[in-house]
Structure formats: structure tokens, C-alpha cells
N, C-alpha and C. Protein backbone atom coordinates (compact mmCIF):
# COMPACT_ATOMS: atom_id res chain seq x y z
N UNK A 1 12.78 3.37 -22.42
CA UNK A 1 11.89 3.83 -21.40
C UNK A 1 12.50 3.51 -20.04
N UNK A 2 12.67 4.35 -19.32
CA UNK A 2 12.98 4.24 -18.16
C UNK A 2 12.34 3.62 -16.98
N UNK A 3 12.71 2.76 -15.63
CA UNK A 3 11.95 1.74 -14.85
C UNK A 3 11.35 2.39 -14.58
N UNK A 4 11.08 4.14 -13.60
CA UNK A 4 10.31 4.52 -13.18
C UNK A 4 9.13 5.49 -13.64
N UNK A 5 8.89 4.80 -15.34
CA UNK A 5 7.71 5.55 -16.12
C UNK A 5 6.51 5.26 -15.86
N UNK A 6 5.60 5.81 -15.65
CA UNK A 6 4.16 5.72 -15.15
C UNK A 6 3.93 4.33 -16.41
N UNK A 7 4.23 4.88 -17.62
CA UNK A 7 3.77 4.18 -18.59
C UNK A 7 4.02 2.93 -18.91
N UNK A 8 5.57 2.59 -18.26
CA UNK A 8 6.08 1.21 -18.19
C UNK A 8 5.66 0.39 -17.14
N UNK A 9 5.69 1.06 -16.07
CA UNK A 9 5.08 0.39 -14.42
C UNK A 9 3.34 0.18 -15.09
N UNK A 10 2.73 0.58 -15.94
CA UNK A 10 1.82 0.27 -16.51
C UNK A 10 0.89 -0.71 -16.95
N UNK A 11 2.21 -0.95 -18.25
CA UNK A 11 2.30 -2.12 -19.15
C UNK A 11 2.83 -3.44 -18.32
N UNK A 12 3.87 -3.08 -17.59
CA UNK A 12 4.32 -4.50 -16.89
C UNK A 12 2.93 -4.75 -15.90
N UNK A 13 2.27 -4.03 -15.53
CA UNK A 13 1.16 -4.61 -14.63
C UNK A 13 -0.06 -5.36 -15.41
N UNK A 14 -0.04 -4.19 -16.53
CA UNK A 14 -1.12 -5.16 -17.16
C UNK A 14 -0.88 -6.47 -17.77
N UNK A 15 0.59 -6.58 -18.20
CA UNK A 15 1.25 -7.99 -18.73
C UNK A 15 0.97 -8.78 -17.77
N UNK A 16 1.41 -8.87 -16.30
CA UNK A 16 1.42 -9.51 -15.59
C UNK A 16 -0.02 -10.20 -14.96
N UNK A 17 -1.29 -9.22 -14.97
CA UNK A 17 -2.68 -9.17 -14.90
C UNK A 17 -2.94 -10.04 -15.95
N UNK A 18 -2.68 -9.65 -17.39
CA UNK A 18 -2.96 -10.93 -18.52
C UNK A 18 -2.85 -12.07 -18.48
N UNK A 19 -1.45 -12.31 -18.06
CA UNK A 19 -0.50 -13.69 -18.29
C UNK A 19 -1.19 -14.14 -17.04
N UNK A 20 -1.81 -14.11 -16.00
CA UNK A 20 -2.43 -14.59 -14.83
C UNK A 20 -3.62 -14.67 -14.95
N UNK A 21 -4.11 -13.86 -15.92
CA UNK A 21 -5.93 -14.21 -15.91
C UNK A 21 -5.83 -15.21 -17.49
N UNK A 22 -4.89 -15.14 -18.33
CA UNK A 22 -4.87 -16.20 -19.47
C UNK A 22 -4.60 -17.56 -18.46
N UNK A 23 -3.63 -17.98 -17.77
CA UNK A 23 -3.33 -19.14 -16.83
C UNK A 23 -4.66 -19.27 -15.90
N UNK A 24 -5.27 -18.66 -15.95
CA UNK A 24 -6.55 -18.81 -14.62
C UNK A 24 -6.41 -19.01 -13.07
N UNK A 25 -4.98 -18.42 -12.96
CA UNK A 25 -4.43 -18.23 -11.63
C UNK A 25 -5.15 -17.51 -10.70
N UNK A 26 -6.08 -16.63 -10.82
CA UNK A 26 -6.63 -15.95 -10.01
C UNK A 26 -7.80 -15.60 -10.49
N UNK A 27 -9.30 -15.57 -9.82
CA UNK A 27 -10.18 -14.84 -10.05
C UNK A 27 -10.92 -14.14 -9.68
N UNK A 28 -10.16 -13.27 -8.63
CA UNK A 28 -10.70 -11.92 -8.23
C UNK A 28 -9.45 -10.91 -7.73
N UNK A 29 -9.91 -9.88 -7.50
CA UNK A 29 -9.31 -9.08 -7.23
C UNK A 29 -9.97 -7.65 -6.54
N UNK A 30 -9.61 -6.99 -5.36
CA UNK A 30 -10.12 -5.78 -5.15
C UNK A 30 -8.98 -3.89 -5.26
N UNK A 31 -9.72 -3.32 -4.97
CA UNK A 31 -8.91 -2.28 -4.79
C UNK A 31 -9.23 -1.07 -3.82
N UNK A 32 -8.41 -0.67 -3.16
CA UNK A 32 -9.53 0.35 -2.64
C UNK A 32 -7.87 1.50 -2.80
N UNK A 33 -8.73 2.45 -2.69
CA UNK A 33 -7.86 4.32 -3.20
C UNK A 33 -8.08 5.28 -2.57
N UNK A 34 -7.25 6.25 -2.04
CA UNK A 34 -7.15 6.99 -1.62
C UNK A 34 -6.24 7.94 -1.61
N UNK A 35 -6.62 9.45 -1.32
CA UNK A 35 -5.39 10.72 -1.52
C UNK A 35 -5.24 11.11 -0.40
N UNK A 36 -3.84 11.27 0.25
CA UNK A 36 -3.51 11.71 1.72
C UNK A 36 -2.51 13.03 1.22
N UNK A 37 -2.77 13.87 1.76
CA UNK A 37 -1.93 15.20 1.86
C UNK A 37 -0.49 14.86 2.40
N UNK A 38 0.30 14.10 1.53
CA UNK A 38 1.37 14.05 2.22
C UNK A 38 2.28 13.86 0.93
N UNK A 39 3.23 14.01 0.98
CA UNK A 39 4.41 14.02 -0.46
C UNK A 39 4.46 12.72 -0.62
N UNK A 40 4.66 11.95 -1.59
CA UNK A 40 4.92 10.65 -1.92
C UNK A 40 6.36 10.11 -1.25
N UNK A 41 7.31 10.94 -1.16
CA UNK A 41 8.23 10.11 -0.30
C UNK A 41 8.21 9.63 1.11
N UNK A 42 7.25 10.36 1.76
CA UNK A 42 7.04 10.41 2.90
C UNK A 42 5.71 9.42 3.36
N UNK A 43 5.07 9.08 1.88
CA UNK A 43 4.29 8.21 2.19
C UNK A 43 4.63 6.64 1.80
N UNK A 44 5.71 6.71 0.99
CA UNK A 44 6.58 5.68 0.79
C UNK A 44 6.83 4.99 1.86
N UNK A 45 7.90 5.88 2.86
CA UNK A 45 8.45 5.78 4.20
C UNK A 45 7.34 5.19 5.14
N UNK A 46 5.76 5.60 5.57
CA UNK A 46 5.39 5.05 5.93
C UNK A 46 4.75 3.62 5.87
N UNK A 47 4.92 3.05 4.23
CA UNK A 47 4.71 1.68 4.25
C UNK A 47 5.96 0.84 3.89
N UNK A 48 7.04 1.53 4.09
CA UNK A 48 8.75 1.09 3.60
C UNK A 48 9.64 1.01 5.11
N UNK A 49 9.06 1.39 6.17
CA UNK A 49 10.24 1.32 7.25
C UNK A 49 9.34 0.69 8.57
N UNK A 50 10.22 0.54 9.11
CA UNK A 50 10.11 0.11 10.50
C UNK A 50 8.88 0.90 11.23
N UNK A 51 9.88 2.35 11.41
CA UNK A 51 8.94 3.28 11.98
C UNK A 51 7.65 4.33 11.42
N UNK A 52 7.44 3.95 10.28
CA UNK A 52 6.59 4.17 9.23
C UNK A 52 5.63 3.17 9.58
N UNK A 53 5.75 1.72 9.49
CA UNK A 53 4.59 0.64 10.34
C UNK A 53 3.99 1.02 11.37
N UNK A 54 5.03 1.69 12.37
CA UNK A 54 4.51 1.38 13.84
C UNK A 54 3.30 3.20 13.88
N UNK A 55 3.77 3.85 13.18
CA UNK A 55 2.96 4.95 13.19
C UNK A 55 1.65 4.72 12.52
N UNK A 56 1.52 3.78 11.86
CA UNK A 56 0.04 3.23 11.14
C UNK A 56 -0.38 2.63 12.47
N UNK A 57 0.11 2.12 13.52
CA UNK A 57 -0.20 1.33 14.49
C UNK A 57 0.12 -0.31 14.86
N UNK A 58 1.30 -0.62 13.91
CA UNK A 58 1.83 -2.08 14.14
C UNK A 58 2.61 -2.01 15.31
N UNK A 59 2.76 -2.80 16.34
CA UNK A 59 3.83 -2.75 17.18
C UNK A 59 4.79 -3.75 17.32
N UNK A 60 4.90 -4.59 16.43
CA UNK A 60 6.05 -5.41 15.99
C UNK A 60 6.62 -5.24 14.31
N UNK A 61 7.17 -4.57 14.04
CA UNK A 61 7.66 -4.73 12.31
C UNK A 61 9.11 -4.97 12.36
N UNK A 62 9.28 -5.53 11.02
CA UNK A 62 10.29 -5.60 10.19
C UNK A 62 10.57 -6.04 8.37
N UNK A 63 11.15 -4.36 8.45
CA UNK A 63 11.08 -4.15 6.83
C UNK A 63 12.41 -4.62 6.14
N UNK A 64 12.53 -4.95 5.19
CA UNK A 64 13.11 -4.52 4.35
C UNK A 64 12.67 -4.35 2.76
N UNK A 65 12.80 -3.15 2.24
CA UNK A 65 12.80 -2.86 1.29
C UNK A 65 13.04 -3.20 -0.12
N UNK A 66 13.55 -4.32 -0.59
CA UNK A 66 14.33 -4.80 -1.49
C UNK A 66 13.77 -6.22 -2.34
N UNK A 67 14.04 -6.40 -3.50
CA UNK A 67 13.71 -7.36 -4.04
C UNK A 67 13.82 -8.49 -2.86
N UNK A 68 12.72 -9.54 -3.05
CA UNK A 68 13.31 -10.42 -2.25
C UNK A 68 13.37 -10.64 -0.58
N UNK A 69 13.20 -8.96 -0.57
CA UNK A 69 12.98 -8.82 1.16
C UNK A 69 12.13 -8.57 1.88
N UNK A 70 11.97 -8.94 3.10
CA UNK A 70 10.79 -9.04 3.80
C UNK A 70 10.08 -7.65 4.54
N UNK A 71 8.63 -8.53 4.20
CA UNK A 71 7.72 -6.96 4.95
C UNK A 71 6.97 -7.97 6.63
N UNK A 72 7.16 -7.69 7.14
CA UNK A 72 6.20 -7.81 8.79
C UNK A 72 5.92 -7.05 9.18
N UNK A 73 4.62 -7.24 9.88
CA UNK A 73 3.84 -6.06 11.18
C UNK A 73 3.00 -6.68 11.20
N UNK A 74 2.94 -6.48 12.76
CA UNK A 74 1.94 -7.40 13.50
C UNK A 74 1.77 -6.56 15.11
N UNK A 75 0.49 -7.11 15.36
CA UNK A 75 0.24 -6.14 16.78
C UNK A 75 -0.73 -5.03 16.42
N UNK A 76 -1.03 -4.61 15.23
CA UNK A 76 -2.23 -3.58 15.37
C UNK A 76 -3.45 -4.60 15.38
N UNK A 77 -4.38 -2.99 16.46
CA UNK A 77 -5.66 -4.28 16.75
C UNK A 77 -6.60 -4.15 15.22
N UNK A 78 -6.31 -3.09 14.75
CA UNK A 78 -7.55 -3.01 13.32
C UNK A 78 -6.95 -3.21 12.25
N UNK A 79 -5.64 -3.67 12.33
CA UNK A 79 -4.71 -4.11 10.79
C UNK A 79 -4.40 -5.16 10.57
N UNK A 80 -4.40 -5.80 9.40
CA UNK A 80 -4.03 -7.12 9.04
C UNK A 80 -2.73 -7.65 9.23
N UNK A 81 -2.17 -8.44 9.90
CA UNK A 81 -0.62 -8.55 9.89
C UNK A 81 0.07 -9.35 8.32
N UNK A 82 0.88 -8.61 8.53
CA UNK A 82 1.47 -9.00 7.03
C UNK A 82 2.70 -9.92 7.50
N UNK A 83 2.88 -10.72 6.64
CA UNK A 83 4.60 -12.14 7.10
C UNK A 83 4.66 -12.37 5.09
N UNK A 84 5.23 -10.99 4.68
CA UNK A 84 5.18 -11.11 2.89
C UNK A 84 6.43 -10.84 2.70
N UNK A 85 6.86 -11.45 1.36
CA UNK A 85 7.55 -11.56 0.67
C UNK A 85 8.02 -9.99 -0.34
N UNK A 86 8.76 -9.29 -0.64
CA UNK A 86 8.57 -8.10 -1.80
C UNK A 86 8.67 -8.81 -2.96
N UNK A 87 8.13 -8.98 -3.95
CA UNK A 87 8.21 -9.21 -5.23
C UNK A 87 8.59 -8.71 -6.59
N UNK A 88 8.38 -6.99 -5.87
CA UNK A 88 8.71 -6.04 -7.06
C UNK A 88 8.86 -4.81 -6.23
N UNK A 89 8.83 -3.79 -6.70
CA UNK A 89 9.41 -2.57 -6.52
C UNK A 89 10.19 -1.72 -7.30
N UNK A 90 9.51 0.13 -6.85
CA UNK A 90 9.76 0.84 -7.90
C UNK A 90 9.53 2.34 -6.56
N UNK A 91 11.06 2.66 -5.96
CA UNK A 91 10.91 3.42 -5.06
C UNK A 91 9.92 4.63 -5.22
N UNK A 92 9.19 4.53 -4.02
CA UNK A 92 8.13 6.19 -3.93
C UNK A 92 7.37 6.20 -4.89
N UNK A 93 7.30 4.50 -5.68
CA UNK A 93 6.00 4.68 -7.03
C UNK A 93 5.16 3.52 -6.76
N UNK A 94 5.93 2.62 -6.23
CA UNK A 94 4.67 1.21 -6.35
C UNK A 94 5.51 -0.16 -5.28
N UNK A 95 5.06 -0.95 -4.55
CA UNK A 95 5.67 -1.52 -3.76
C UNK A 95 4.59 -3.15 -3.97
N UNK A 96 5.04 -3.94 -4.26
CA UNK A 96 4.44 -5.20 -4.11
C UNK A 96 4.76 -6.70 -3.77
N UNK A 97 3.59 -7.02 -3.15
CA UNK A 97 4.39 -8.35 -2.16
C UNK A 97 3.19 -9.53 -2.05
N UNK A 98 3.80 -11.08 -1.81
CA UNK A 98 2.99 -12.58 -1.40
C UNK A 98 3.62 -12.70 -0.02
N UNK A 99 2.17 -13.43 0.26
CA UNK A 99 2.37 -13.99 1.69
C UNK A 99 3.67 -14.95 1.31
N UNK A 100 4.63 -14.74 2.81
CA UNK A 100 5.65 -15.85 2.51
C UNK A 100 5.11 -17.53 2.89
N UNK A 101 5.80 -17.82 1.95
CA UNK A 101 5.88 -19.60 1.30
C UNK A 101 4.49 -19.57 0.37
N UNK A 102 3.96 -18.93 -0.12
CA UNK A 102 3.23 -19.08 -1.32
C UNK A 102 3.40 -19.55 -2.34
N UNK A 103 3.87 -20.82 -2.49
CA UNK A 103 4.34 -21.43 -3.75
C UNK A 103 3.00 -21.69 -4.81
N UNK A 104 2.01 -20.84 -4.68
CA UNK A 104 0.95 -21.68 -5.64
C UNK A 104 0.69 -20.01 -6.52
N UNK A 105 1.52 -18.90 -6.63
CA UNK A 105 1.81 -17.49 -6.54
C UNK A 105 0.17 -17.10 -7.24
N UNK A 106 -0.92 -17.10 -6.48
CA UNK A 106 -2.34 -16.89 -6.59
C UNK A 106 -2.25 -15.88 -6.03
N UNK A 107 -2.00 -15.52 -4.98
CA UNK A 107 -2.01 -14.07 -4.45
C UNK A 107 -1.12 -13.24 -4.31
N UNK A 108 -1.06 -12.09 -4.41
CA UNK A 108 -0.25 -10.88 -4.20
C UNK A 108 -1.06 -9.46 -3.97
N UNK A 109 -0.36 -8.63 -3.64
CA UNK A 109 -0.95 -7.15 -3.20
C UNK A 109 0.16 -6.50 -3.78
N UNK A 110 -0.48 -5.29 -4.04
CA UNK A 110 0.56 -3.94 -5.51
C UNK A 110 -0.39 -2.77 -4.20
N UNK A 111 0.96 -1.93 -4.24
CA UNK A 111 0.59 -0.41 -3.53
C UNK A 111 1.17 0.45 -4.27
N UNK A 112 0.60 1.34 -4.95
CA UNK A 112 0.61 1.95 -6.09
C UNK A 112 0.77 3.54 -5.18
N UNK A 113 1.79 4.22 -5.20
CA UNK A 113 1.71 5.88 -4.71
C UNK A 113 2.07 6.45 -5.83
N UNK A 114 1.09 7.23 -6.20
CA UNK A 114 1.14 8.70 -7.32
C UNK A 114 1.28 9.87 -6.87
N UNK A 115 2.21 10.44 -7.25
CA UNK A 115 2.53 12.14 -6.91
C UNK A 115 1.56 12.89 -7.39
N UNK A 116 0.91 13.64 -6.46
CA UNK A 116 0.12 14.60 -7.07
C UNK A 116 0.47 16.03 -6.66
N UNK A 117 1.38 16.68 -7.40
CA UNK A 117 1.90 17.91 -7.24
C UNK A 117 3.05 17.15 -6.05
N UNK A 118 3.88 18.96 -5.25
CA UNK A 118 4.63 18.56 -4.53
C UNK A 118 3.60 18.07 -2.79
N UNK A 119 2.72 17.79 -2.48
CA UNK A 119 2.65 17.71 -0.94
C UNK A 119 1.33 16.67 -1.26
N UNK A 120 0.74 16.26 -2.08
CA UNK A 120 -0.26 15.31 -1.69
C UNK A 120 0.25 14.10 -3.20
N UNK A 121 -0.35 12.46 -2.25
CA UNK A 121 0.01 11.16 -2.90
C UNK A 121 -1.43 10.34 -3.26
N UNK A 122 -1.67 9.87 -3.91
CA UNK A 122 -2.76 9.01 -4.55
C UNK A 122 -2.05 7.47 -4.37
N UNK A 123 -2.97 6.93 -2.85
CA UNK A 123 -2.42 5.23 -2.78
C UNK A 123 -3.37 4.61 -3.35
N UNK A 124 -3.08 3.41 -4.04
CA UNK A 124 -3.82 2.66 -4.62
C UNK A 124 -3.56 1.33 -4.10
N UNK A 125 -4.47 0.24 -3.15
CA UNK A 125 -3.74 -0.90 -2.97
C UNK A 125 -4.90 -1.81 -3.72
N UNK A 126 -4.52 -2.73 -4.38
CA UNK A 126 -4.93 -3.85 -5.26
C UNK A 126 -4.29 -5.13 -4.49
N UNK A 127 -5.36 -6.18 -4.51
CA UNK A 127 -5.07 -7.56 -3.91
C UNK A 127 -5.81 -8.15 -4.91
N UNK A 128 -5.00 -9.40 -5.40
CA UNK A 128 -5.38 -10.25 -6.05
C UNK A 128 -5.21 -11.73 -5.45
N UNK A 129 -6.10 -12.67 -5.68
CA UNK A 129 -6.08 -13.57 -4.83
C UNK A 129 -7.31 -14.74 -5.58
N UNK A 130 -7.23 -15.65 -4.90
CA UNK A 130 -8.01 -17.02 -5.66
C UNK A 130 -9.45 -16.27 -5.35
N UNK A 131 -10.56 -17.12 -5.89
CA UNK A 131 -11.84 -16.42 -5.18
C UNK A 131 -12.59 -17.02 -4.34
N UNK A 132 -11.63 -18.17 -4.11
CA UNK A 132 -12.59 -19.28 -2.83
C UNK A 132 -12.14 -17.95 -1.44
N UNK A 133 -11.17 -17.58 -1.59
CA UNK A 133 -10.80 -16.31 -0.41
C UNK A 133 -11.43 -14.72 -0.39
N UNK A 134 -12.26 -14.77 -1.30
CA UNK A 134 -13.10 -13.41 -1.23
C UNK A 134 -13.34 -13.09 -0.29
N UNK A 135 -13.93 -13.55 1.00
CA UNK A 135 -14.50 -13.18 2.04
C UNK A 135 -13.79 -12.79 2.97
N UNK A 136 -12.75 -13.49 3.45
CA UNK A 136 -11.22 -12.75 4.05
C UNK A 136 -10.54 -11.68 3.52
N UNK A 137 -10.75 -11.47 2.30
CA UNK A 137 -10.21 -10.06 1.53
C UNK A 137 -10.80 -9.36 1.66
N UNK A 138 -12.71 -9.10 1.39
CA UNK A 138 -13.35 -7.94 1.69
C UNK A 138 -13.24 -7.97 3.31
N UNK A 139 -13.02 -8.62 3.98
CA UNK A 139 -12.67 -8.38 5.33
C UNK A 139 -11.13 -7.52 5.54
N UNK A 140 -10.32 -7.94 4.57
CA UNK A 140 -9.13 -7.51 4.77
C UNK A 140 -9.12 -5.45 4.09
N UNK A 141 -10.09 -6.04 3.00
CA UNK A 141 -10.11 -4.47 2.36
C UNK A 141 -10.76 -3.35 3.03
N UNK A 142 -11.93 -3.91 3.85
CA UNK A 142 -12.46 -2.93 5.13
C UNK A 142 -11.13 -2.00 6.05
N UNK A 143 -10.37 -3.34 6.43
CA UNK A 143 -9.26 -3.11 7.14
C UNK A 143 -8.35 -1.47 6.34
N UNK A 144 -8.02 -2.02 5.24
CA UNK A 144 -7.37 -1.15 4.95
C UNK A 144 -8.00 -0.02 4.42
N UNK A 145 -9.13 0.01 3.76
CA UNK A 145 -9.76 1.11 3.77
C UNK A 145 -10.20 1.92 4.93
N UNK A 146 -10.30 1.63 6.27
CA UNK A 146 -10.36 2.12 7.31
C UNK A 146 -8.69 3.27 7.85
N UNK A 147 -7.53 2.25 7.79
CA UNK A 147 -6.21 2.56 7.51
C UNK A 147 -6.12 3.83 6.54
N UNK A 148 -6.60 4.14 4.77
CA UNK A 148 -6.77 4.87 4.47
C UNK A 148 -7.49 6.25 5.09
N UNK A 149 -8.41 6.02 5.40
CA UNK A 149 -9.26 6.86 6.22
C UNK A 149 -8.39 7.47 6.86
N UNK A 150 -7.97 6.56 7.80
CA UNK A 150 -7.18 7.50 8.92
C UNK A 150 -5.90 8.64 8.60
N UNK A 151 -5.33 7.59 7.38
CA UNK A 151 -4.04 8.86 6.87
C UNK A 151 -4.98 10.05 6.23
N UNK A 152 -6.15 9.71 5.43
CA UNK A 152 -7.01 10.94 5.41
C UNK A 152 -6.95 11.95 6.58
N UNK A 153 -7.18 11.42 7.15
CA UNK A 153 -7.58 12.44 8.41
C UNK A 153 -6.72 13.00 9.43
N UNK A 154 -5.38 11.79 9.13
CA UNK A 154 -4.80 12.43 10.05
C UNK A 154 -3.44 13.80 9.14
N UNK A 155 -3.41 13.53 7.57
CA UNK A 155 -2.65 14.30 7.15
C UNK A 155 -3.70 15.38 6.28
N UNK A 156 -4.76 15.47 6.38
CA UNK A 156 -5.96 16.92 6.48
C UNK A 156 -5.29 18.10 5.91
N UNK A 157 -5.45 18.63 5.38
CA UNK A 157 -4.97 20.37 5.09
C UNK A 157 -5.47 21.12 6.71
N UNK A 158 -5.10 21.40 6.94
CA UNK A 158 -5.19 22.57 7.56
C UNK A 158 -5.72 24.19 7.55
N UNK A 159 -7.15 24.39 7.49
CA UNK A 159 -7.08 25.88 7.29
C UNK A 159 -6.67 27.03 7.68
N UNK A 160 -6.40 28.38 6.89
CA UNK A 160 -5.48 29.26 8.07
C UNK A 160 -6.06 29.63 9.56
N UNK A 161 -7.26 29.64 9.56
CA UNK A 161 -8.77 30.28 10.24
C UNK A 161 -7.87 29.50 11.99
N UNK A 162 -7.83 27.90 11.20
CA UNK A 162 -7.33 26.74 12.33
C UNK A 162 -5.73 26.80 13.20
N UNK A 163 -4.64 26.92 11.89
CA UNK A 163 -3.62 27.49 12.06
C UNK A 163 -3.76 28.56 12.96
N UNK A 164 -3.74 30.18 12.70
CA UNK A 164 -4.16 31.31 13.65
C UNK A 164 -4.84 31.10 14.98
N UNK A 165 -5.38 29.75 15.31
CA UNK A 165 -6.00 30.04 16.77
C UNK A 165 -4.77 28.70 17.03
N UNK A 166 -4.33 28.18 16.59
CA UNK A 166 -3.27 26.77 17.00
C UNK A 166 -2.12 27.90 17.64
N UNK A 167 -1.67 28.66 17.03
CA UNK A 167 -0.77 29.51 17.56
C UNK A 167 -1.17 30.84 18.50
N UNK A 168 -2.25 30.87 17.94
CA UNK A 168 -2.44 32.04 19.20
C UNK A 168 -2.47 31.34 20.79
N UNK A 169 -3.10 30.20 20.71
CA UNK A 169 -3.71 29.43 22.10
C UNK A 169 -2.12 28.53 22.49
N UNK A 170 -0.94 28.85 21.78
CA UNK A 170 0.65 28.32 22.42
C UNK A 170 1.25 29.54 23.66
């Protein structure tokens, strides 16, 4: 089976979900989901680069992409700043990361992008975390469900009706 099978990126999540709820490492977790009209590589790019951050509205980032390598952004007023670690990764399919120096590895966040056809992506972000911190997470999940929203809205279909007067009124 190949790394980038829906079915394997699957199983390793749920292994990993097991082996953490058998240890009693964590006991909660949220998720919030959403579909943005945009191709999955392109929505990759916006939570994988520099200038992909700053268009969500961070005005300090620095990415790197890679096992091991670091995610920052900081400076948006309605976003959580992130100072995380990557932990895993599976290009344009799933991206996941701990706050850095987390040695007690209770928390992490998984961003899950599904292709749906060629021009629209299904994000999924999941945070798992101790549950004395629930209350900072549904604070944090507002955050990003708001963030969702906005790529809702700001990558919209377009109707032709809208198109035809966008160009007539150039």
C-alpha cells in the first residue's frame, strides 16, 4: 500500500488515536470541517508556505514543510499563533503538528485536505489535547472555524449571472 492511500493515512491515524487513548494520554479532542472551492494543492500551499499564512492573515510566518520542521504565524488579530513542531506529513493530503517543546506529547493537531473532484478540497482540522485544556481549544476551534468560514467565502463559486456583469462593468 502506498504512503499516500486514503486507506493507510487511515489506519495509521486510527493506530495512533488507539495507542493514545489505551495510554490515557489524552482525553478530548475536537474537530471542525469544511469544503472550500479550491483544488487541494492550492489549499495545501495555503497552510504549507510563508505566503499562504500571510493570506489567511498572519503577518509574521515561517514554514517549513518537512518532518521535523517548523510551522509559525503570528500577528493575526482573529488567529491563533502557532510556534509547532511538524510531526507527520503526507503532501496535499494531511499535515500534522505539537506545540514546540512538548515533551509530555498530549497534544497535537492533524489537517486533513481531501480532493473533491478537480477544483474543490474538504479540510478537516482535529486537535487533540489533555482535557484540563478544553476551554482554550473550544476557544481555539471558534478561531478556526471562523478561518474556515472565511476560505468559504472567500473561494465561493461564482455564478455566470455575477461573472457577466464583473466583466461588463471593466
Amino acid at each position: 500500500m502506498h504512503l499516500s492511500s486514503p486507506r493507510l493515512r487511515s489506519t495509521l491515524l486510527a493506530l495512533l488515536v488507539g495507542i493514545a487513548t489505551s495510554l490515557n494520554v489524552y482525553a478530548a479532542s475536537l474537530s471542525t470541517d469544511a469544503i472550500i472551492n479550491l483544488p487541494a494543492a492550492d489549499a495545501w500551499t495555503l497552510f504549507t508556505s510563508d505566503g499562504g499564512l500571510r493570506t489567511l492573515g498572519y503577518t509574521q510566518t515561517h514554514v517549513e514543510p518537512r518532518l521535523g520542521g517548523e510551522l509559525q504565524a503570528s500577528g493575526a488579530a482573529t488567529l491563533p499563533n502557532l510556534n509547532s513542531e511538524v510531526i507527520s506529513l503526507d503532501a496535499e493530503h494531511m499535515l500534522s503538528f505539537k506545540p514546540v517543546g512538548d515533551t509530555s506529547h498530549t497534544q497535537w493537531t492533524v489537517l486533513y485536505l481531501t480532493a473533491m473532484g478537480n477544483a474543490m478540497t474538504q479540510l478537516r482540522w482535529l486537535e487533540f489535547f489533555p482535557d484540563e485544556q478544553r476551554a482554550a481549544k473550544l476557544q481555539q476551534q471558534q478561531q478556526v472555524r471562523a478561518l474556515f468560514d472565511q476560505l468559504i467565502r472567500r473561494y465561493a463559486p461564482e455564478c455566470e449571472v455575477c461573472k457577466a456583469e464583473k466583466a461588463r462593468l471593466k
